[in-house]
C-alpha atoms as a PDB file:
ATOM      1  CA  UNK A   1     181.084  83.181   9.855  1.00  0.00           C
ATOM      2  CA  UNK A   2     182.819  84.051   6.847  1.00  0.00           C
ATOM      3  CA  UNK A   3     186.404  84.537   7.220  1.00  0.00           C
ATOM      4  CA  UNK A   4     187.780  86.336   3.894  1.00  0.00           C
ATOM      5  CA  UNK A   5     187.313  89.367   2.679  1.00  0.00           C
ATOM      6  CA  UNK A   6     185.222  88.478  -0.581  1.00  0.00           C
ATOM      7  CA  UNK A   7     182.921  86.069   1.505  1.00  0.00           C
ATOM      8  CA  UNK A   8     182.051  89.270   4.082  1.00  0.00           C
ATOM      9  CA  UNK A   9     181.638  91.478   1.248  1.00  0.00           C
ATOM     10  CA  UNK A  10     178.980  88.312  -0.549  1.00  0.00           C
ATOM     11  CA  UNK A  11     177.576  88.483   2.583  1.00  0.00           C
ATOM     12  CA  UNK A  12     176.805  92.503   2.954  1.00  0.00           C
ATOM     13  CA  UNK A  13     175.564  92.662  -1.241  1.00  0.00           C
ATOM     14  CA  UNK A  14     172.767  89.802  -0.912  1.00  0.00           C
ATOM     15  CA  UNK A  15     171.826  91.372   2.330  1.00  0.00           C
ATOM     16  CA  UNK A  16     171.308  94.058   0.333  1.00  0.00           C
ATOM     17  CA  UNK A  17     169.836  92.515  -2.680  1.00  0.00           C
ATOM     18  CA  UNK A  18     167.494  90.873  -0.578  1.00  0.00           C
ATOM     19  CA  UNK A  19     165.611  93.816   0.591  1.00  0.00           C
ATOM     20  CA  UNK A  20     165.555  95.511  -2.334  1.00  0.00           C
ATOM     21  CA  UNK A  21     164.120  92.111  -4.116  1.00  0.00           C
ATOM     22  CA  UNK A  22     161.393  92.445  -1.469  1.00  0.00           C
ATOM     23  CA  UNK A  23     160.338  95.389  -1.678  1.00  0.00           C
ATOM     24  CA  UNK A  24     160.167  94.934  -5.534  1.00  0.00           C
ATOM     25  CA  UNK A  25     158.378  91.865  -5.385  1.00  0.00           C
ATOM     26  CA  UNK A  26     155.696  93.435  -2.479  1.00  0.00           C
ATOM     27  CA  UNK A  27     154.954  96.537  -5.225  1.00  0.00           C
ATOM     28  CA  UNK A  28     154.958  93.934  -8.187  1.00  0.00           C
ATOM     29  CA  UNK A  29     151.923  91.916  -6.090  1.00  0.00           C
ATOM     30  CA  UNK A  30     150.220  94.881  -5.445  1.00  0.00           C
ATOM     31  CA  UNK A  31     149.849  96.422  -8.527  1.00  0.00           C
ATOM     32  CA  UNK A  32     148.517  93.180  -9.548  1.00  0.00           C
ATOM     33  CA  UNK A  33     145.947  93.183  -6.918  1.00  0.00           C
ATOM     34  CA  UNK A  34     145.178  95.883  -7.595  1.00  0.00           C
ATOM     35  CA  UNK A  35     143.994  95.453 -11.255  1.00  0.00           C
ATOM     36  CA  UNK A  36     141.627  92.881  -9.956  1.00  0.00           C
ATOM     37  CA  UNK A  37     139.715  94.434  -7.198  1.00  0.00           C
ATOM     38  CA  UNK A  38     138.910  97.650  -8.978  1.00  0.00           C
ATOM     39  CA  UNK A  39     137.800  99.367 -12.233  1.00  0.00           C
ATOM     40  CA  UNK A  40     140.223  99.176 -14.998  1.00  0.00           C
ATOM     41  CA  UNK A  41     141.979 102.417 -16.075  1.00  0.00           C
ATOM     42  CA  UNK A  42     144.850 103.285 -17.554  1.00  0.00           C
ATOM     43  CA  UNK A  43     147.280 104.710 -14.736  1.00  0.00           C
ATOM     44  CA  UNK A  44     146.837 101.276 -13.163  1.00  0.00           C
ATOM     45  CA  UNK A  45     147.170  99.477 -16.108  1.00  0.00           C
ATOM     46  CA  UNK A  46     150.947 100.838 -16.628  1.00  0.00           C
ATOM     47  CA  UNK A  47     152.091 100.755 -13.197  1.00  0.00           C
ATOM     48  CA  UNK A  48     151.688  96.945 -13.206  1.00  0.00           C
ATOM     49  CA  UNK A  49     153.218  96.790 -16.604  1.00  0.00           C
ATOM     50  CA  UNK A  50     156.174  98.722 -15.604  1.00  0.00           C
ATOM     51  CA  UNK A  51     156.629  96.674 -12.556  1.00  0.00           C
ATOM     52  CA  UNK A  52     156.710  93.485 -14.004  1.00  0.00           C
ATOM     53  CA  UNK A  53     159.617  95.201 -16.580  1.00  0.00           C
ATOM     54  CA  UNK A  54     161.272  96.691 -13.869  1.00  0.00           C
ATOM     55  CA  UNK A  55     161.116  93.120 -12.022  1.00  0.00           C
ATOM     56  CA  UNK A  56     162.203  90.970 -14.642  1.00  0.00           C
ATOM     57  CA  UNK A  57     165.325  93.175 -15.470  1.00  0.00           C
ATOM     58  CA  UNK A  58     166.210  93.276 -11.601  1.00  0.00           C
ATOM     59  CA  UNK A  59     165.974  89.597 -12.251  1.00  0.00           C
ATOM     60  CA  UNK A  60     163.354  88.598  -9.872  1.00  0.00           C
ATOM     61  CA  UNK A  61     160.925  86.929 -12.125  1.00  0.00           C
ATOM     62  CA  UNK A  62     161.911  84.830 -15.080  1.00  0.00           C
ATOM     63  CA  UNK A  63     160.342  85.834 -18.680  1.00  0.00           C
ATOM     64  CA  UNK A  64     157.314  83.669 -18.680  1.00  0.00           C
ATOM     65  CA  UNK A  65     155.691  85.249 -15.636  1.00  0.00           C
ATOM     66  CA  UNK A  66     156.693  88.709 -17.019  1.00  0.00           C
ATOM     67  CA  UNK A  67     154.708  87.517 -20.368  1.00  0.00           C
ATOM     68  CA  UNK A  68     151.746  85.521 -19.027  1.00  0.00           C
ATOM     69  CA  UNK A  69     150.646  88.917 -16.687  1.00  0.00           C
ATOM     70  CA  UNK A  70     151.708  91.186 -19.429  1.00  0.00           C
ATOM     71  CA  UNK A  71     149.059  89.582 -21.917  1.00  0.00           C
ATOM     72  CA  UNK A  72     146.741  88.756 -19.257  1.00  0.00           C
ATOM     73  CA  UNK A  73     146.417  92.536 -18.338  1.00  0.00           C
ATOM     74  CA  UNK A  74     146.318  93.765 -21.927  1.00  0.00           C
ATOM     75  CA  UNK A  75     143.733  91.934 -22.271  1.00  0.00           C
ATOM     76  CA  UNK A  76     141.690  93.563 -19.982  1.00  0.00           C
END
């Protein structure tokens, strides 16, 4: 267990962080499943491209994820 005050506070912010990444990364995976089991629109379409930009500036995925799904969908 940590024993200063810096290490307890680490401790409580990536506890924190953590669930927040989650629940990020569970929307960012299901936007994207969702483009491929149904009909393409539009509202679709830009959900999944604002959740990859709202992932990669959270830092969660790196650049060339964000990029690679970001042209694959326009492409659709």
């Amino acid at each position: 267990m940590a024993n200063m005050n810096s290490q307890k506070k680490r401790i409580r912010q990536d506890s924190k962080r953590n669930v927040r990444n989650k629940s990020l990364k569970s929307e960012l995976k299901s936007n994207l499943k969702i483009l491929d089991n149904e009909e393409i629109t539009p509202e679709p379409k830009n959900q999944a491209l604002k959740s990859l930009d709202v992932a990669y500036s959270k830092g969660i995925i790196n650049k060339k994820f964000r990029d690679r799904n970001k042209s694959r969908i326009s492409n659709l």
